[in-house]
PDB file of N, CA and C in Angstrom:
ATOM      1  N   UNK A   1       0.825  -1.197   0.000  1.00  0.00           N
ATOM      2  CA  UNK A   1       0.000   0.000   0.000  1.00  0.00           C
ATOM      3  C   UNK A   1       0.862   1.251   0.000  1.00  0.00           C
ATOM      4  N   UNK A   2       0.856   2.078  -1.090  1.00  0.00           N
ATOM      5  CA  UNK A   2       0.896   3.362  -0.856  1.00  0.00           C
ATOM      6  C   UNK A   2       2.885   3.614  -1.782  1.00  0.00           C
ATOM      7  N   UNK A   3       3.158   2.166  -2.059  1.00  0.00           N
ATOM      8  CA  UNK A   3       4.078   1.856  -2.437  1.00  0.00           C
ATOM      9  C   UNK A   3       4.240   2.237  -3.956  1.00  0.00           C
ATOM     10  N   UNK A   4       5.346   1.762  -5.043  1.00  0.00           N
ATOM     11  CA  UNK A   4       5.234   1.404  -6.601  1.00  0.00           C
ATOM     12  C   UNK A   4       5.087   0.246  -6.784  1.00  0.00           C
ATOM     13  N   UNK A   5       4.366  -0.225  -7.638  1.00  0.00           N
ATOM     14  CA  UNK A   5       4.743  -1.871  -7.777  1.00  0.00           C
ATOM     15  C   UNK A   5       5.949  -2.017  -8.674  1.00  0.00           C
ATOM     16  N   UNK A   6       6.745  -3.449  -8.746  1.00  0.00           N
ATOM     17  CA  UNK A   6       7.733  -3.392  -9.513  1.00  0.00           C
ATOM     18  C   UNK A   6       6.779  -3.962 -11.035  1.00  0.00           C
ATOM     19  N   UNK A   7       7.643  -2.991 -12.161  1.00  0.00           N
ATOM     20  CA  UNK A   7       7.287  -3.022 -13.517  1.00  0.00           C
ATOM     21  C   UNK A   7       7.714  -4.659 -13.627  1.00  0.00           C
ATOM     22  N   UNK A   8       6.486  -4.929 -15.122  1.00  0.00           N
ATOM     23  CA  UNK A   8       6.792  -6.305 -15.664  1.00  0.00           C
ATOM     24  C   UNK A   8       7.803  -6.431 -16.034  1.00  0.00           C
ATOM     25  N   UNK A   9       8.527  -7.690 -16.231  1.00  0.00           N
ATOM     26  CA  UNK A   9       9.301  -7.312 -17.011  1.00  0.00           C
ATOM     27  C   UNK A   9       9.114  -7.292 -18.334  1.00  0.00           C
ATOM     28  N   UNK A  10       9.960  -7.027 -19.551  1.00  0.00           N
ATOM     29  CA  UNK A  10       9.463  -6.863 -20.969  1.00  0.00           C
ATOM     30  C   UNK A  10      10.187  -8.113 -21.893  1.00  0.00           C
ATOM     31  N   UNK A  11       9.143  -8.469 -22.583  1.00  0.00           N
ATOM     32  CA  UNK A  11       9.088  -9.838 -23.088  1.00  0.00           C
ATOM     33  C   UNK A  11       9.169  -9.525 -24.374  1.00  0.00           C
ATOM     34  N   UNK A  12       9.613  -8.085 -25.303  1.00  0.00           N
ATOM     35  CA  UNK A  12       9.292  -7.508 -26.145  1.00  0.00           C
ATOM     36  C   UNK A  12      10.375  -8.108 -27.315  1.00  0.00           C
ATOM     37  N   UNK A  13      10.580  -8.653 -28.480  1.00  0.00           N
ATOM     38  CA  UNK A  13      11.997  -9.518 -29.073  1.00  0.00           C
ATOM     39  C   UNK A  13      11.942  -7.526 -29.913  1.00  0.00           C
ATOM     40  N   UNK A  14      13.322  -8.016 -29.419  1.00  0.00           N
ATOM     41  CA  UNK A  14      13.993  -6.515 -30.589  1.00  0.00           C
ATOM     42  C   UNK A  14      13.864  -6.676 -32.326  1.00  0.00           C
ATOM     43  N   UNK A  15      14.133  -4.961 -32.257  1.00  0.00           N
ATOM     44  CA  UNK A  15      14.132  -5.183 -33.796  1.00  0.00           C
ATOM     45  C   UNK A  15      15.179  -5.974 -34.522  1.00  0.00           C
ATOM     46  N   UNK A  16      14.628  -6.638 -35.414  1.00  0.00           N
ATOM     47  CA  UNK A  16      15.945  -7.236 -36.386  1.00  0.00           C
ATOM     48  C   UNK A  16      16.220  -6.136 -37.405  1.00  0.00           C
ATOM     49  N   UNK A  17      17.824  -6.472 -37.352  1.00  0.00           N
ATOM     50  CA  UNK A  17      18.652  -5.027 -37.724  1.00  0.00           C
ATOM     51  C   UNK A  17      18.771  -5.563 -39.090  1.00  0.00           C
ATOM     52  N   UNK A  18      18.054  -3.779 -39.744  1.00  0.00           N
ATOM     53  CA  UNK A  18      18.050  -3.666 -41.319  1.00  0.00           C
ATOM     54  C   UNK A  18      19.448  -3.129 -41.596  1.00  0.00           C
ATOM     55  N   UNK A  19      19.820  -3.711 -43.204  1.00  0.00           N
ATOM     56  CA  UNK A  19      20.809  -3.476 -43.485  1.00  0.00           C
ATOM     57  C   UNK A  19      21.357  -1.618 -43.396  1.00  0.00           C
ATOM     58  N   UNK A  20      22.495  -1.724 -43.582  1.00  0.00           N
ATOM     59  CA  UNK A  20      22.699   0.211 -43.672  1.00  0.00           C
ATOM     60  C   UNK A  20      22.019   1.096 -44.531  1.00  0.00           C
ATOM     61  N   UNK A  21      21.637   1.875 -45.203  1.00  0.00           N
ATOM     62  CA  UNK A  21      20.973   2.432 -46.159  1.00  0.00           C
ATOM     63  C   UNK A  21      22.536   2.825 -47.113  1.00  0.00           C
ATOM     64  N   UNK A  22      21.427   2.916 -48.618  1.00  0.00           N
ATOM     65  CA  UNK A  22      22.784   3.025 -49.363  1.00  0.00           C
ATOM     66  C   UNK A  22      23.221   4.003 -49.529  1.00  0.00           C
ATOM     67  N   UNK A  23      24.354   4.734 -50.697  1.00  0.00           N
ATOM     68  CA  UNK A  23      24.202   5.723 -51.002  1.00  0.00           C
ATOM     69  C   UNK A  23      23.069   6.659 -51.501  1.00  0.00           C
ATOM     70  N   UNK A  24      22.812   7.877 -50.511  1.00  0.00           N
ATOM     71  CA  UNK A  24      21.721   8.751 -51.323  1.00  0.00           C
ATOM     72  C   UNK A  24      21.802   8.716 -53.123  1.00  0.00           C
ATOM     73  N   UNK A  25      23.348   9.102 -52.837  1.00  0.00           N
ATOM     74  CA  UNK A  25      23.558   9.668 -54.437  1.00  0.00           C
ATOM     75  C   UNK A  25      24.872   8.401 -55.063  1.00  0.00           C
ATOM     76  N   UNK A  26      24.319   7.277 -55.266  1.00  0.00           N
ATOM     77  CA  UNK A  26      25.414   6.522 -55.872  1.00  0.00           C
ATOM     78  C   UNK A  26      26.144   7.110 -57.114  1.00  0.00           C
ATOM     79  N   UNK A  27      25.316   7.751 -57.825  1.00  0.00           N
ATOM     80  CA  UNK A  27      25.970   7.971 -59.916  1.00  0.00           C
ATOM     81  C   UNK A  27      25.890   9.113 -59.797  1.00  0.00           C
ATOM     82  N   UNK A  28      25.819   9.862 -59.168  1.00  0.00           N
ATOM     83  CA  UNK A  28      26.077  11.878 -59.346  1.00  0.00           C
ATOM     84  C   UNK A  28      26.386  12.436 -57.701  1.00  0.00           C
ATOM     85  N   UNK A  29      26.771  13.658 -58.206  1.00  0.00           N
ATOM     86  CA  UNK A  29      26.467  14.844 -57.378  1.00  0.00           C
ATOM     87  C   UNK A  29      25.523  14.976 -55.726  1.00  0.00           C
ATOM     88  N   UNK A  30      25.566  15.124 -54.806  1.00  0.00           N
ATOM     89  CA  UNK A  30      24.845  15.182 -54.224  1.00  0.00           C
ATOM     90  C   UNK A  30      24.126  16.808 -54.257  1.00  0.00           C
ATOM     91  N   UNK A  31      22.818  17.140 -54.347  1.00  0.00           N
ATOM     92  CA  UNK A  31      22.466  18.410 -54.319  1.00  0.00           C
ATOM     93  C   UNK A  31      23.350  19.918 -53.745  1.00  0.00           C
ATOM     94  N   UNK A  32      23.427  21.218 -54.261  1.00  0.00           N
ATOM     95  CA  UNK A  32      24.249  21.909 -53.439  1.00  0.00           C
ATOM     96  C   UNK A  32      23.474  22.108 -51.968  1.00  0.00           C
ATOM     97  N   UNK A  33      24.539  22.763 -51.139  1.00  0.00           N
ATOM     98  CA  UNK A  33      24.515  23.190 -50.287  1.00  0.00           C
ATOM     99  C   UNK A  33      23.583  24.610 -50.264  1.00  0.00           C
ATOM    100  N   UNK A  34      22.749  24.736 -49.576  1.00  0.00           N
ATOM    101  CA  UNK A  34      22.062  26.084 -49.479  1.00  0.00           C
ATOM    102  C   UNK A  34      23.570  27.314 -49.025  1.00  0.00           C
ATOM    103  N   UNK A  35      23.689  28.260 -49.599  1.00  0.00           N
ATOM    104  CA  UNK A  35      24.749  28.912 -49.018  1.00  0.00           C
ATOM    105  C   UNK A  35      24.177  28.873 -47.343  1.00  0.00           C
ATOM    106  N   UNK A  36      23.469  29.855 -46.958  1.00  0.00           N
ATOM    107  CA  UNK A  36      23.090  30.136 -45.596  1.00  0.00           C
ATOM    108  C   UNK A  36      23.726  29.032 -44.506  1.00  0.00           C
ATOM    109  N   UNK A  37      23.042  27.995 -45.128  1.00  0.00           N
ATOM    110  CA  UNK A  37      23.080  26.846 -44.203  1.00  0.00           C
ATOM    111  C   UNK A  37      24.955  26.661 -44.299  1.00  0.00           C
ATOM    112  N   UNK A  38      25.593  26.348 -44.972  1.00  0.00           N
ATOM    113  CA  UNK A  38      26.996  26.828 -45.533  1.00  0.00           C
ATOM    114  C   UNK A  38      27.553  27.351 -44.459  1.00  0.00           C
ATOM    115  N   UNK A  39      27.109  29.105 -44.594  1.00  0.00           N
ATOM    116  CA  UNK A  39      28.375  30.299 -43.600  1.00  0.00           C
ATOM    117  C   UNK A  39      27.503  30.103 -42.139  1.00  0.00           C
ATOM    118  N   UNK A  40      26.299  29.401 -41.560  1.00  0.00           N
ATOM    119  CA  UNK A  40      26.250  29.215 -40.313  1.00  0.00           C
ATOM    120  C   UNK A  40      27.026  28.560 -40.031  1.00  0.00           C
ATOM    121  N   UNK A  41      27.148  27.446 -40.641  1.00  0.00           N
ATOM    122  CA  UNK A  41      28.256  25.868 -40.030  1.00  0.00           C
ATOM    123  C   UNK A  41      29.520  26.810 -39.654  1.00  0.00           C
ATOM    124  N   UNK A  42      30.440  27.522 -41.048  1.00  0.00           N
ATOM    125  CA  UNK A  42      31.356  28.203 -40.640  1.00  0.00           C
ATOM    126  C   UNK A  42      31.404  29.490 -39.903  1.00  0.00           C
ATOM    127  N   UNK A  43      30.250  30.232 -39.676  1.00  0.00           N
ATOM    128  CA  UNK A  43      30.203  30.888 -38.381  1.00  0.00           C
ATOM    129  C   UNK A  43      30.586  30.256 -36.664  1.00  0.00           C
ATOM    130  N   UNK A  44      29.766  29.313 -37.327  1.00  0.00           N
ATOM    131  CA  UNK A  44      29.821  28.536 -35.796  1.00  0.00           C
ATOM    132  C   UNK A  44      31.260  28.055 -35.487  1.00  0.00           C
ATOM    133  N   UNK A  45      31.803  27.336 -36.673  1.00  0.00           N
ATOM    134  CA  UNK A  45      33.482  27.114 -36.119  1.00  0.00           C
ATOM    135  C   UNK A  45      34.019  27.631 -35.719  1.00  0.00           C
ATOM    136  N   UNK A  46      34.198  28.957 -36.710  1.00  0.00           N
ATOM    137  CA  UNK A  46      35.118  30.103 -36.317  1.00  0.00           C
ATOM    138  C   UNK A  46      34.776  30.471 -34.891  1.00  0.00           C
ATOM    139  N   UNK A  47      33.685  31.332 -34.845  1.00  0.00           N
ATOM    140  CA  UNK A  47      33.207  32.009 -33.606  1.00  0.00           C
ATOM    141  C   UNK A  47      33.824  31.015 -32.212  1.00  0.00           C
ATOM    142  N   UNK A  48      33.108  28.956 -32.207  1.00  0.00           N
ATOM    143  CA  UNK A  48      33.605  28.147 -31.487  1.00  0.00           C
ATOM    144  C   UNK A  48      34.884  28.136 -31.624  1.00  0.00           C
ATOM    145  N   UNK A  49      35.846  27.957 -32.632  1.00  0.00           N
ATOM    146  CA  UNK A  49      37.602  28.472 -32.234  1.00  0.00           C
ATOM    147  C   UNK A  49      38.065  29.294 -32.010  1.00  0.00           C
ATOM    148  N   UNK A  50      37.946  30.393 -31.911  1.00  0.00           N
ATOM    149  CA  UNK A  50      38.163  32.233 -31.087  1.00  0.00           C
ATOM    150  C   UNK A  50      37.781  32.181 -30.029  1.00  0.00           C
ATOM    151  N   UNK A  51      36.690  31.705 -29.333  1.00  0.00           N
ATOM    152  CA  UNK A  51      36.406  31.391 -28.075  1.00  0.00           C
ATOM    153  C   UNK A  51      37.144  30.337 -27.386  1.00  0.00           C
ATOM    154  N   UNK A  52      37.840  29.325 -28.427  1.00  0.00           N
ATOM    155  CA  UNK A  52      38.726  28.090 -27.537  1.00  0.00           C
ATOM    156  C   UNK A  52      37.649  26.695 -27.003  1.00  0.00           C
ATOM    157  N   UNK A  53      36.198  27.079 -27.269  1.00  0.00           N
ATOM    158  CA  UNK A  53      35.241  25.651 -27.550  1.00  0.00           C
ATOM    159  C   UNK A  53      35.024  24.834 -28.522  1.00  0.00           C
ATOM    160  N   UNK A  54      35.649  23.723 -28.282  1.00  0.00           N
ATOM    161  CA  UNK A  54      35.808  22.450 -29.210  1.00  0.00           C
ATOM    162  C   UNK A  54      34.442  22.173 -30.278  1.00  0.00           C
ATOM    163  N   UNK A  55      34.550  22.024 -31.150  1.00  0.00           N
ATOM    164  CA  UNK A  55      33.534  22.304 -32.019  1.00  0.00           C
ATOM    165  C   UNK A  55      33.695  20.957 -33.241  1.00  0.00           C
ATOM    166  N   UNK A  56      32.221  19.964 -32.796  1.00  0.00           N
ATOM    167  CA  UNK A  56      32.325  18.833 -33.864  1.00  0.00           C
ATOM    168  C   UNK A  56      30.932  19.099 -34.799  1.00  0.00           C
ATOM    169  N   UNK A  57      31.863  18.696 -36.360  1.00  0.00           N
ATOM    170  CA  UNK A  57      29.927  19.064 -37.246  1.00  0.00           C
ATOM    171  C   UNK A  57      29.412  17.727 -37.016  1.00  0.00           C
ATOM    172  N   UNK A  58      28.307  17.736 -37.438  1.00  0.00           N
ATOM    173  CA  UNK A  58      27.526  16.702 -37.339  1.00  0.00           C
ATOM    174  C   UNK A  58      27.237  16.190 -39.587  1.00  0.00           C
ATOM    175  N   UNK A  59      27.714  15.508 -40.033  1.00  0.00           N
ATOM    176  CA  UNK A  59      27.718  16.013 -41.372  1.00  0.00           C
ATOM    177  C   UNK A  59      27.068  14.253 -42.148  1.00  0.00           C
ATOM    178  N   UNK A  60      26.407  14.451 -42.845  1.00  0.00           N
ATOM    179  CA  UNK A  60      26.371  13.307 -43.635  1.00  0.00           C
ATOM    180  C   UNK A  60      27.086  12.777 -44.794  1.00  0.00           C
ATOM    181  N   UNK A  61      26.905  11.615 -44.848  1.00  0.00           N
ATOM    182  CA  UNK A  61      28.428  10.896 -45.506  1.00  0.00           C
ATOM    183  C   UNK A  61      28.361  11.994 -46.909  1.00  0.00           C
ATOM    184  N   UNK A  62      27.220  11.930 -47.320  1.00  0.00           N
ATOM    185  CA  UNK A  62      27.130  12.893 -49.016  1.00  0.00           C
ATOM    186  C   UNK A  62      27.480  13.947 -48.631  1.00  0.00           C
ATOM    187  N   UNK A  63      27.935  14.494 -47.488  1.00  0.00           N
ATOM    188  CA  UNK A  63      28.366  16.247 -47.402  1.00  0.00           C
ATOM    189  C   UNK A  63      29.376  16.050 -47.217  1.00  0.00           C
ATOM    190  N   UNK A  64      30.193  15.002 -46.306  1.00  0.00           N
ATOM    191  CA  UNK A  64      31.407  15.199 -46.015  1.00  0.00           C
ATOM    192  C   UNK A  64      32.766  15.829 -46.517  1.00  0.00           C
ATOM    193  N   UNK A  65      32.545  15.250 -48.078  1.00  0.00           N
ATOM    194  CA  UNK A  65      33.812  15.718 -48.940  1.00  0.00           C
ATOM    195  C   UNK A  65      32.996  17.641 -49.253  1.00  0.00           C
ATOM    196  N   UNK A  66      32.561  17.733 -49.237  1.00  0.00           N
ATOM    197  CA  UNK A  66      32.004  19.128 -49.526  1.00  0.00           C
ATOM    198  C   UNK A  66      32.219  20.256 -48.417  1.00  0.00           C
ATOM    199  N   UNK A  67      32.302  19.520 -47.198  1.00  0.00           N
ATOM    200  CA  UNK A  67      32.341  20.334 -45.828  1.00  0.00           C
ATOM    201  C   UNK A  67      33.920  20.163 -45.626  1.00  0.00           C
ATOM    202  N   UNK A  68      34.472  19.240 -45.469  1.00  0.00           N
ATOM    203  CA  UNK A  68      35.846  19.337 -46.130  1.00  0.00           C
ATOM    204  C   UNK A  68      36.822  20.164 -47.091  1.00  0.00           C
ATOM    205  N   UNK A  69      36.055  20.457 -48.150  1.00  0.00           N
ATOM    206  CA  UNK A  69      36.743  21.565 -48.535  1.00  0.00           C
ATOM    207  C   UNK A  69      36.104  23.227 -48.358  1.00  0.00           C
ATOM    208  N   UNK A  70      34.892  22.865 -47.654  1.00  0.00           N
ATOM    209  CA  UNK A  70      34.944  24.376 -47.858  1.00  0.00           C
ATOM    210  C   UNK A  70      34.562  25.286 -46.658  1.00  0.00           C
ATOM    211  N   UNK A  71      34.592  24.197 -45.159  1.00  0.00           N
ATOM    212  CA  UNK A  71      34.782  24.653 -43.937  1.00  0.00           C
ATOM    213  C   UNK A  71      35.883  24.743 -43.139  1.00  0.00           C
ATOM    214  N   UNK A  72      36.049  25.852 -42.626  1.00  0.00           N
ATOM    215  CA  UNK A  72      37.597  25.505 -41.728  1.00  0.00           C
ATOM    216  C   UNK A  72      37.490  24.198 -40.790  1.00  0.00           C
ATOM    217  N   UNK A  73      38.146  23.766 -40.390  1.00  0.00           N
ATOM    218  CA  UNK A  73      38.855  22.726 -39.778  1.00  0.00           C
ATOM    219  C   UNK A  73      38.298  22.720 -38.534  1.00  0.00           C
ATOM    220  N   UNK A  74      37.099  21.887 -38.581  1.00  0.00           N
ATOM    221  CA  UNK A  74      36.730  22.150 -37.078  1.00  0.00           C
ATOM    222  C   UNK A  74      37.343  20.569 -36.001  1.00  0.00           C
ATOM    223  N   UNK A  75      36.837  20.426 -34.879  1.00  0.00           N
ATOM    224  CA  UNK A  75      37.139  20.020 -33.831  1.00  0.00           C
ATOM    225  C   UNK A  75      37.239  18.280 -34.132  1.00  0.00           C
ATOM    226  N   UNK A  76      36.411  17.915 -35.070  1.00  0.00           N
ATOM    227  CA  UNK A  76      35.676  16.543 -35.423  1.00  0.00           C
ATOM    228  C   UNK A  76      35.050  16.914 -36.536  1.00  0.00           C
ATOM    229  N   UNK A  77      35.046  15.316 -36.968  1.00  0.00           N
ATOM    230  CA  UNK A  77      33.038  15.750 -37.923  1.00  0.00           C
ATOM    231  C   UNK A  77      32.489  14.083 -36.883  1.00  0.00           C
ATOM    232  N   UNK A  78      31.203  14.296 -37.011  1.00  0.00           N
ATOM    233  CA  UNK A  78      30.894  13.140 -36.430  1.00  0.00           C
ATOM    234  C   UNK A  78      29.435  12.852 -37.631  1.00  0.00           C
ATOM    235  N   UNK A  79      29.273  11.553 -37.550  1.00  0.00           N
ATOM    236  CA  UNK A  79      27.911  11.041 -38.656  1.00  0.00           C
ATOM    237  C   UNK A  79      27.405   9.667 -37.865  1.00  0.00           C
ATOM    238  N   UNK A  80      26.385   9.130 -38.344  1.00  0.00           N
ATOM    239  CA  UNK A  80      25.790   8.110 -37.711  1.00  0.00           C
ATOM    240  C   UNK A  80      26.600   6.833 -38.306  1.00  0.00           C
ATOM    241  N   UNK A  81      26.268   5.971 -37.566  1.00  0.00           N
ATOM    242  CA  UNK A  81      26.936   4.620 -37.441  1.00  0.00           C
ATOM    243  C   UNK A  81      27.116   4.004 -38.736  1.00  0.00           C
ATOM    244  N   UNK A  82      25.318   3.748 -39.688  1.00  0.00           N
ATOM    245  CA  UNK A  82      25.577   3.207 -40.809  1.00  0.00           C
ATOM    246  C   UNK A  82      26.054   4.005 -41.747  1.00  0.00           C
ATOM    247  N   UNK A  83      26.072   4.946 -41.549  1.00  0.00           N
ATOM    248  CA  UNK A  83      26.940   5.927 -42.933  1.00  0.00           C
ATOM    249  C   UNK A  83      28.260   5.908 -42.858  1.00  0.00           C
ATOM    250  N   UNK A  84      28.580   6.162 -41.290  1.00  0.00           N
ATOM    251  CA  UNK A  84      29.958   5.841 -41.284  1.00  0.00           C
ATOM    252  C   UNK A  84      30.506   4.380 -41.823  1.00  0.00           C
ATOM    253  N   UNK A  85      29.634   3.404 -41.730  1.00  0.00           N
ATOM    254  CA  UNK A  85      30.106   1.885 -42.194  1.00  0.00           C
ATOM    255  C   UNK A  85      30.214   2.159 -43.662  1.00  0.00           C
ATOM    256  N   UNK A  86      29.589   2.619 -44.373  1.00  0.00           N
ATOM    257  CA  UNK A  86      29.544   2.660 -45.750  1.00  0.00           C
ATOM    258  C   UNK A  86      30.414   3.483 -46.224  1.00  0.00           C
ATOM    259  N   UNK A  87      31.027   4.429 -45.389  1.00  0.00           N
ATOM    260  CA  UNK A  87      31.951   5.448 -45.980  1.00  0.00           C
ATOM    261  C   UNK A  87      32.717   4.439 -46.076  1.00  0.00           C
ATOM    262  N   UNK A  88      33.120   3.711 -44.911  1.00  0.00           N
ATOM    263  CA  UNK A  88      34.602   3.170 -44.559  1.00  0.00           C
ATOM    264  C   UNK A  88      34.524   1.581 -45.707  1.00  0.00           C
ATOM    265  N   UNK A  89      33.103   1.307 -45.803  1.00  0.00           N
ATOM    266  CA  UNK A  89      33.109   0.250 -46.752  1.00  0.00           C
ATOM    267  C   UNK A  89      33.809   0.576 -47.990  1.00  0.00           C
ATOM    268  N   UNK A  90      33.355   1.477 -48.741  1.00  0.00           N
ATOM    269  CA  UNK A  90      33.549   2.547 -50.003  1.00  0.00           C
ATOM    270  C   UNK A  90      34.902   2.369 -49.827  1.00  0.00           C
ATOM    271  N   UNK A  91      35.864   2.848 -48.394  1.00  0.00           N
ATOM    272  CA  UNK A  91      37.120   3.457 -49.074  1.00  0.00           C
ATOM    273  C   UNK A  91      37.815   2.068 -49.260  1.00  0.00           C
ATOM    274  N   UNK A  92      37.475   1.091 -48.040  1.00  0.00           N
ATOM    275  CA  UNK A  92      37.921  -0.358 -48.099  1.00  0.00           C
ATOM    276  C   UNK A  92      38.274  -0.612 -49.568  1.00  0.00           C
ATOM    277  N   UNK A  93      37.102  -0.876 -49.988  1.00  0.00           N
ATOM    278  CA  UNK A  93      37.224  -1.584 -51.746  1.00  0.00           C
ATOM    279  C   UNK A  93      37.889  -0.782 -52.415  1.00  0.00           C
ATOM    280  N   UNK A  94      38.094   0.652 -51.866  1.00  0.00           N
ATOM    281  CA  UNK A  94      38.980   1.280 -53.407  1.00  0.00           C
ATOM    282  C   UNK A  94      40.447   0.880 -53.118  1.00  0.00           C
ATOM    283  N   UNK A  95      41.050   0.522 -51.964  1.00  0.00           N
ATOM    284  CA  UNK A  95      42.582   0.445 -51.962  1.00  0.00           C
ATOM    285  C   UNK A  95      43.025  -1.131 -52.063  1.00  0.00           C
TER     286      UNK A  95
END
């Protein structure tokens, strides 16, 4: 009385894990970059390296080479798990 009861436990079977997704853009170009969206990212670096706060983008595998050349050098880039597998798949097979 007056207590919590203890929760069921969960009998729930997990998801079965779908493969990675592929390339957005396997045979071209990936769309441009909106400028705006562009000089915020590099606002934000800069401004975060003049201040001396470590600063990681968050970038998807199709931006990467694009943010690469045309953002300063920030702290990291970081991307999700399966994109990162597929980048690293990609470079695997080319060498």
């Amino acid at each position: 009385p007056g207590g919590t009861e203890p929760r069921p436990e969960s009998h729930a079977t997990p998801h079965p894990r779908r493969p990675p997704p592929s390339h957005p853009y396997p045979d071209q170009q990936p769309p441009p970059r909106h400028p705006a969206v562009l000089d915020g990212v590099r606002r934000v670096v800069e401004c975060s390296r003049a201040a001396g706060t470590p600063v990681r983008v968050f970038s998807l595998a199709s931006d990467l080479d694009h943010y690469l050349e045309h953002l300063p050098t920030p702290d990291g880039y970081m991307m999700c798990t399966a994109e990162l597998r597929q980048l690293l798949l990609r470079h695997s097979t080319r060498t």
